[in-house]
PDB file of N, CA and C in Angstrom:
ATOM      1  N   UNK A   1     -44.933-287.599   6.813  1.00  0.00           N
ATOM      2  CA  UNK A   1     -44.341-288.905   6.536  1.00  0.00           C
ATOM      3  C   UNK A   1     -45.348-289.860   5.916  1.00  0.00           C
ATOM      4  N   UNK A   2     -46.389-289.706   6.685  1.00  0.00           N
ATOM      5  CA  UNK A   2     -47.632-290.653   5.819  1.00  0.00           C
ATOM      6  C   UNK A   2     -47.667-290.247   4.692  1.00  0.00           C
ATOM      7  N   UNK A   3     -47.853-289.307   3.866  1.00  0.00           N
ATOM      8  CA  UNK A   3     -48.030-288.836   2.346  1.00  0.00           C
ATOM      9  C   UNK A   3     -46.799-289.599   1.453  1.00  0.00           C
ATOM     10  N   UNK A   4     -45.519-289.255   1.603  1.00  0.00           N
ATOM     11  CA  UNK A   4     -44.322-290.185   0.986  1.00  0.00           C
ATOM     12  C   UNK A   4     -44.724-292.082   1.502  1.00  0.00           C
ATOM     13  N   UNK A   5     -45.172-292.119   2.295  1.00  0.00           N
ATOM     14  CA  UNK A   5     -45.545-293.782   2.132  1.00  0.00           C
ATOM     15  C   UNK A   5     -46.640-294.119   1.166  1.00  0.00           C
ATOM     16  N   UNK A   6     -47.028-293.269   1.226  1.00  0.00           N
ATOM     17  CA  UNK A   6     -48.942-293.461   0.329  1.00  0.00           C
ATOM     18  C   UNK A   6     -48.371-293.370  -1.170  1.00  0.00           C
ATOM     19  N   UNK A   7     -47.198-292.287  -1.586  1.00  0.00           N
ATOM     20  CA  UNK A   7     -46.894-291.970  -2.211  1.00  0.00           C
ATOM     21  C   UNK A   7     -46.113-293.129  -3.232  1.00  0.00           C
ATOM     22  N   UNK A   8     -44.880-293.791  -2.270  1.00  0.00           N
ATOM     23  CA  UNK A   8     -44.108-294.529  -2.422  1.00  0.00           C
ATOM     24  C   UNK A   8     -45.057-296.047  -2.786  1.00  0.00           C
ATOM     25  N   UNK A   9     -46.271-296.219  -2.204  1.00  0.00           N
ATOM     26  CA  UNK A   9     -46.874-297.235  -2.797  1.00  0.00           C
ATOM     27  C   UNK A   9     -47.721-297.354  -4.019  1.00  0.00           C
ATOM     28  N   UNK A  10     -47.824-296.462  -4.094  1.00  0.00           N
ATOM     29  CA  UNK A  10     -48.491-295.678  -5.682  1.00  0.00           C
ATOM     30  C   UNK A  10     -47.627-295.650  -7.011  1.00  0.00           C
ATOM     31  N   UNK A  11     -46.331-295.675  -6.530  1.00  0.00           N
ATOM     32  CA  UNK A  11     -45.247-295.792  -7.715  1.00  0.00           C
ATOM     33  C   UNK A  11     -45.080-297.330  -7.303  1.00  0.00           C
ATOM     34  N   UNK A  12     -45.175-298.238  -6.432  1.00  0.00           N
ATOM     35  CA  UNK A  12     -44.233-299.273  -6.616  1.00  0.00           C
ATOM     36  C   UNK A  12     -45.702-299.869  -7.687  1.00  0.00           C
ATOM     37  N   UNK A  13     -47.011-299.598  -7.014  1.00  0.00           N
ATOM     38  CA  UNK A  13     -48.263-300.423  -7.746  1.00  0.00           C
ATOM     39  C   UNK A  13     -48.253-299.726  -8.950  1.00  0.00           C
ATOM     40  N   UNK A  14     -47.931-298.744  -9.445  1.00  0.00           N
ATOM     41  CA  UNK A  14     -47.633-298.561 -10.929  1.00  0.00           C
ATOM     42  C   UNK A  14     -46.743-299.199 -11.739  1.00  0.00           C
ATOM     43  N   UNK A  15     -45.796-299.540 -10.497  1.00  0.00           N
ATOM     44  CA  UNK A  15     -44.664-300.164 -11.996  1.00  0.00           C
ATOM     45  C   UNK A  15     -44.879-301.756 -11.454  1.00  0.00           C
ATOM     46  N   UNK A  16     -45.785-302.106 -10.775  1.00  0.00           N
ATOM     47  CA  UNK A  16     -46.013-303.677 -10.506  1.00  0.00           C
ATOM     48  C   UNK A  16     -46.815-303.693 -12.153  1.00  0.00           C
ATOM     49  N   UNK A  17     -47.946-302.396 -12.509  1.00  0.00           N
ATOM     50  CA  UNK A  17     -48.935-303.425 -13.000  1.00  0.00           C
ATOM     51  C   UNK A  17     -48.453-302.686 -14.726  1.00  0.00           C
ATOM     52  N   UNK A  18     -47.188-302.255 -14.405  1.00  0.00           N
ATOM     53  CA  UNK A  18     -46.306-301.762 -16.082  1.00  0.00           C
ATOM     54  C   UNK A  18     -45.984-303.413 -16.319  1.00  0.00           C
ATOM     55  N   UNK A  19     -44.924-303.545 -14.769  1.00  0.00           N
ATOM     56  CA  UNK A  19     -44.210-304.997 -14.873  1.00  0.00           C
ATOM     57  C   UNK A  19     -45.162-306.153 -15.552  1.00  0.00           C
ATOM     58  N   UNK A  20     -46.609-306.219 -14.802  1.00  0.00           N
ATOM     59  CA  UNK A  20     -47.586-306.957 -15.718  1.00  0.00           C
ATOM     60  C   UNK A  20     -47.787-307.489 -17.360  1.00  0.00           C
ATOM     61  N   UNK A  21     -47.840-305.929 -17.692  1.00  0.00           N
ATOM     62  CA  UNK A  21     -48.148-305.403 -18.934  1.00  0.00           C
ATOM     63  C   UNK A  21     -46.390-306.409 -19.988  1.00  0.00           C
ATOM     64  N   UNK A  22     -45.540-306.041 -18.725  1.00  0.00           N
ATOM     65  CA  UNK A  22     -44.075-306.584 -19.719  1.00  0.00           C
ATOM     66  C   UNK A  22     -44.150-307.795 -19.773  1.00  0.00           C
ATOM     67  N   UNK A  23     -44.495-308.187 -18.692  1.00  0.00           N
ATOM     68  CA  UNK A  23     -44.658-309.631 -18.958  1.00  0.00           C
ATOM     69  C   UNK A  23     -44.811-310.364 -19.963  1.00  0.00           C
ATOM     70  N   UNK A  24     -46.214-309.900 -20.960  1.00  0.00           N
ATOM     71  CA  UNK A  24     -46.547-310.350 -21.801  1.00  0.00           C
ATOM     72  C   UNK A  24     -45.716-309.910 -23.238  1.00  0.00           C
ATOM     73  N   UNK A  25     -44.894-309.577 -22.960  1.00  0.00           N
ATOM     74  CA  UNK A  25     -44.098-308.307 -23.950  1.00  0.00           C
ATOM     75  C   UNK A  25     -42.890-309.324 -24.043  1.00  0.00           C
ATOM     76  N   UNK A  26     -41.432-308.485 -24.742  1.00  0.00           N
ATOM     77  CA  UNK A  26     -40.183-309.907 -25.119  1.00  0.00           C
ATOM     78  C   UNK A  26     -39.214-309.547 -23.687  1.00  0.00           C
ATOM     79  N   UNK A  27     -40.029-307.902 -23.439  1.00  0.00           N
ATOM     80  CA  UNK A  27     -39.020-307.204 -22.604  1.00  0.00           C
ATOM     81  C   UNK A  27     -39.442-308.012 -20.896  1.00  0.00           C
ATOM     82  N   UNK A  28     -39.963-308.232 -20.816  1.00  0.00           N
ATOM     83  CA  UNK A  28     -39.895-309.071 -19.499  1.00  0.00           C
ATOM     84  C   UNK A  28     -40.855-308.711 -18.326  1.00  0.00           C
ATOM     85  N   UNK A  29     -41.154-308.833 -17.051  1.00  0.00           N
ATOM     86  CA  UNK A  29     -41.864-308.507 -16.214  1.00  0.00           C
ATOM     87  C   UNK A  29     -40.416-307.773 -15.191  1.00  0.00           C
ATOM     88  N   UNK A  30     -38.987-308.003 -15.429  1.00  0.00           N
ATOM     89  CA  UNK A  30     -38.100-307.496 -14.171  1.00  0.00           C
ATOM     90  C   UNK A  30     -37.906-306.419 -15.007  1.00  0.00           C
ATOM     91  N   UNK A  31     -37.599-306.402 -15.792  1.00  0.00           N
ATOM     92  CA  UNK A  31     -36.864-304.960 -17.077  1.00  0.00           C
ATOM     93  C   UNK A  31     -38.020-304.105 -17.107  1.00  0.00           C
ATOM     94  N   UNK A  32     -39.137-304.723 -17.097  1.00  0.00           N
ATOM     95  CA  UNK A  32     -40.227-303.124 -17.101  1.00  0.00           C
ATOM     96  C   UNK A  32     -40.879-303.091 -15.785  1.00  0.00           C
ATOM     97  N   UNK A  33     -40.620-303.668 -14.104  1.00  0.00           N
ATOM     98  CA  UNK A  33     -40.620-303.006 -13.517  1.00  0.00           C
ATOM     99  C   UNK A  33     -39.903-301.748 -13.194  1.00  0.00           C
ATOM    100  N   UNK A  34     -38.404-302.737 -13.274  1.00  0.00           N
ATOM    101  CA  UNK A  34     -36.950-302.223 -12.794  1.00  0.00           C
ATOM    102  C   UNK A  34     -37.014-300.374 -13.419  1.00  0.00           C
ATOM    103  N   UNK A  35     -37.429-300.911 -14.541  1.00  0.00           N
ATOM    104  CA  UNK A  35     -37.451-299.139 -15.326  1.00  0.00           C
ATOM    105  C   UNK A  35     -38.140-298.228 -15.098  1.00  0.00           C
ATOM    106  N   UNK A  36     -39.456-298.832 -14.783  1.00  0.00           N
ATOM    107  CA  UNK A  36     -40.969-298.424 -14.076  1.00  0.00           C
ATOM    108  C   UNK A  36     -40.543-297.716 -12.738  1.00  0.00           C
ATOM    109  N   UNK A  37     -40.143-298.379 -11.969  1.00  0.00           N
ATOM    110  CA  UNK A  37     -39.410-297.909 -10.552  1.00  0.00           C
ATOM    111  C   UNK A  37     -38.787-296.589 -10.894  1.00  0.00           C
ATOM    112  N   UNK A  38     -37.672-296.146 -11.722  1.00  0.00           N
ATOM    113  CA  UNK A  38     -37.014-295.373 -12.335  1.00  0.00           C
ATOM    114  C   UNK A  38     -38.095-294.010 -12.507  1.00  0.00           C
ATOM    115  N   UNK A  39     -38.985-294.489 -13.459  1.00  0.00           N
ATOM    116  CA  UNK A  39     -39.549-293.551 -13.914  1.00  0.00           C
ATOM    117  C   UNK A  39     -40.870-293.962 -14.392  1.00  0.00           C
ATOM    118  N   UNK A  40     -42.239-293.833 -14.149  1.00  0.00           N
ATOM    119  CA  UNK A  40     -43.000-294.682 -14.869  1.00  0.00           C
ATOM    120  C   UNK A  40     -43.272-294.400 -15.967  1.00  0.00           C
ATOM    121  N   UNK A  41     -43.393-292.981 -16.703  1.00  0.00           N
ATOM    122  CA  UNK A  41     -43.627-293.147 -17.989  1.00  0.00           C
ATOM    123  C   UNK A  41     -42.464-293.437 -18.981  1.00  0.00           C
ATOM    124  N   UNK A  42     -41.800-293.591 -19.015  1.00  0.00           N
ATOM    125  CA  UNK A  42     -40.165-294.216 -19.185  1.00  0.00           C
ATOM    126  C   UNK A  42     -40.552-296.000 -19.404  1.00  0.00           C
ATOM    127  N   UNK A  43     -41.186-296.553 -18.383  1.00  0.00           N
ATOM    128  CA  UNK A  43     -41.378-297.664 -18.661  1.00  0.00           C
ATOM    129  C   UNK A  43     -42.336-298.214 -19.212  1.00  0.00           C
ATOM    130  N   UNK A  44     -43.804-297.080 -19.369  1.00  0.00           N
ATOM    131  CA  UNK A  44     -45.011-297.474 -19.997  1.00  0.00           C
ATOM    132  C   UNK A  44     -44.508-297.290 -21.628  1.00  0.00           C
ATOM    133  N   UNK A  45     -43.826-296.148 -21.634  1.00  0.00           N
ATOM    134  CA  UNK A  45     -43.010-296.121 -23.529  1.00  0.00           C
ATOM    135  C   UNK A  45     -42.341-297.633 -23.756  1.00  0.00           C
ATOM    136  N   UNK A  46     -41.467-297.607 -22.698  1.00  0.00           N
ATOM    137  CA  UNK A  46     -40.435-298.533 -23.191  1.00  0.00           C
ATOM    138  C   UNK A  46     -41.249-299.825 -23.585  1.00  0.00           C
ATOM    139  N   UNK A  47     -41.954-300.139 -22.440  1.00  0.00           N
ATOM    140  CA  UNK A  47     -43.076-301.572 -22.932  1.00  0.00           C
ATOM    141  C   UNK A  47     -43.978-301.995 -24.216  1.00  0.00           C
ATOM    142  N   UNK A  48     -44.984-300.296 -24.498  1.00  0.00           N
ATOM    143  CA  UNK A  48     -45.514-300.349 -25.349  1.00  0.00           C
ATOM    144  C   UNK A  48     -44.600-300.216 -26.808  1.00  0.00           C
ATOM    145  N   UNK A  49     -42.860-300.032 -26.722  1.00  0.00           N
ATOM    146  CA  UNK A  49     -42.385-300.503 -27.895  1.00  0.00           C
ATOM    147  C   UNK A  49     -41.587-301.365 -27.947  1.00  0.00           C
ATOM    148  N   UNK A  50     -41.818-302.198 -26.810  1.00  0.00           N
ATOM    149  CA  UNK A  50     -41.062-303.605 -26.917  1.00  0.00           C
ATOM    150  C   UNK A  50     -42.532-304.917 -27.498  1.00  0.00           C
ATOM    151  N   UNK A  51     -41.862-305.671 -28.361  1.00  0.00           N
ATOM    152  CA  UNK A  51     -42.806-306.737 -28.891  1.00  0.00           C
ATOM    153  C   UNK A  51     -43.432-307.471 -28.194  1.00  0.00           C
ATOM    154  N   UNK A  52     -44.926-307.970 -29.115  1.00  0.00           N
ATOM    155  CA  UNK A  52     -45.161-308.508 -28.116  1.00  0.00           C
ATOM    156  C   UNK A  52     -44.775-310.351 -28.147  1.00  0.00           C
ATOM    157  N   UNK A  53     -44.995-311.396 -27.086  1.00  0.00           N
ATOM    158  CA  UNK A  53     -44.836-312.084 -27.284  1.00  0.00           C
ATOM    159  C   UNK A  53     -45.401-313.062 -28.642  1.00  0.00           C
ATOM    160  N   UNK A  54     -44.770-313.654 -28.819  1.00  0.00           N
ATOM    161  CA  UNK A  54     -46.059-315.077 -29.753  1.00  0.00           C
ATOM    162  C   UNK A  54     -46.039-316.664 -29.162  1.00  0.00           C
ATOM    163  N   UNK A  55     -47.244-316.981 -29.513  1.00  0.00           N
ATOM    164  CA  UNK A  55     -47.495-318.498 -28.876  1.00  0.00           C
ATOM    165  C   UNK A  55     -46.897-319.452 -30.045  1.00  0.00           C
ATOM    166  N   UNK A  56     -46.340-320.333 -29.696  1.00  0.00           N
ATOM    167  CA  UNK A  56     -45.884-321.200 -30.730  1.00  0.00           C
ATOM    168  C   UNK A  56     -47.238-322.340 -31.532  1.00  0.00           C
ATOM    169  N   UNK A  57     -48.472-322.015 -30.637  1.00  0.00           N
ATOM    170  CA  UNK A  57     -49.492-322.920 -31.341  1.00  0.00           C
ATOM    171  C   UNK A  57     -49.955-321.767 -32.502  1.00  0.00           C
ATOM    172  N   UNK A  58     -49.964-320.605 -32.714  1.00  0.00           N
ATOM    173  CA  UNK A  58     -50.768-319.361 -33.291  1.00  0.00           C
ATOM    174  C   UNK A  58     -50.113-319.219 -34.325  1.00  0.00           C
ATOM    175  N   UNK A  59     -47.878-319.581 -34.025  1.00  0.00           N
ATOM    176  CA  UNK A  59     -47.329-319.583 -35.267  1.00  0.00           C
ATOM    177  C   UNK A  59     -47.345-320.870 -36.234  1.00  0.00           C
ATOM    178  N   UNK A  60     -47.973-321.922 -35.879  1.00  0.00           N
ATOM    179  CA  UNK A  60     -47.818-323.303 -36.488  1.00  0.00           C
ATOM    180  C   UNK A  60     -49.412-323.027 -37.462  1.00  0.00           C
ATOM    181  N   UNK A  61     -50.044-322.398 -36.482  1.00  0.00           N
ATOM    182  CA  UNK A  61     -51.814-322.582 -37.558  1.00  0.00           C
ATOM    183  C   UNK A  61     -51.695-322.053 -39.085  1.00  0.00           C
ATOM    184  N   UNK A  62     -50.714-320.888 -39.397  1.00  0.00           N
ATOM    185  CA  UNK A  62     -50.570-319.988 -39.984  1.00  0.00           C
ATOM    186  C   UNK A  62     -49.708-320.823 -41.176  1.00  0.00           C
TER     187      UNK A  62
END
């Protein structure tokens, strides 16, 4: 039983620090846990081809 808990926290801290990664992305921090949870490499794809955000000061300099 200890191994599936150790286990089970190892996937949730994987798709916490995918969710991270979405954050900064258009796709969100809940949509690339939620998917992460699912499956994690499922959600490390899905993130790395969702856009990334832009700052509205970075698009005005330009």
């Amino acid at each position: 039983m200890e191994e599936r808990g150790f286990l089970l926290l190892i996937a949730v801290s994987i798709a916490f620090l995918v969710g991270l990664w979405g954050s900064q992305r258009k796709i969100g921090f809940w949509w690339a846990f939620g998917i992460s949870l699912v499956n994690a490499v499922i959600g490390i794809i899905v993130v790395a081809c969702s856009k990334k955000l832009t700052n509205e000061k970075e698009d005005s300099k330009k």
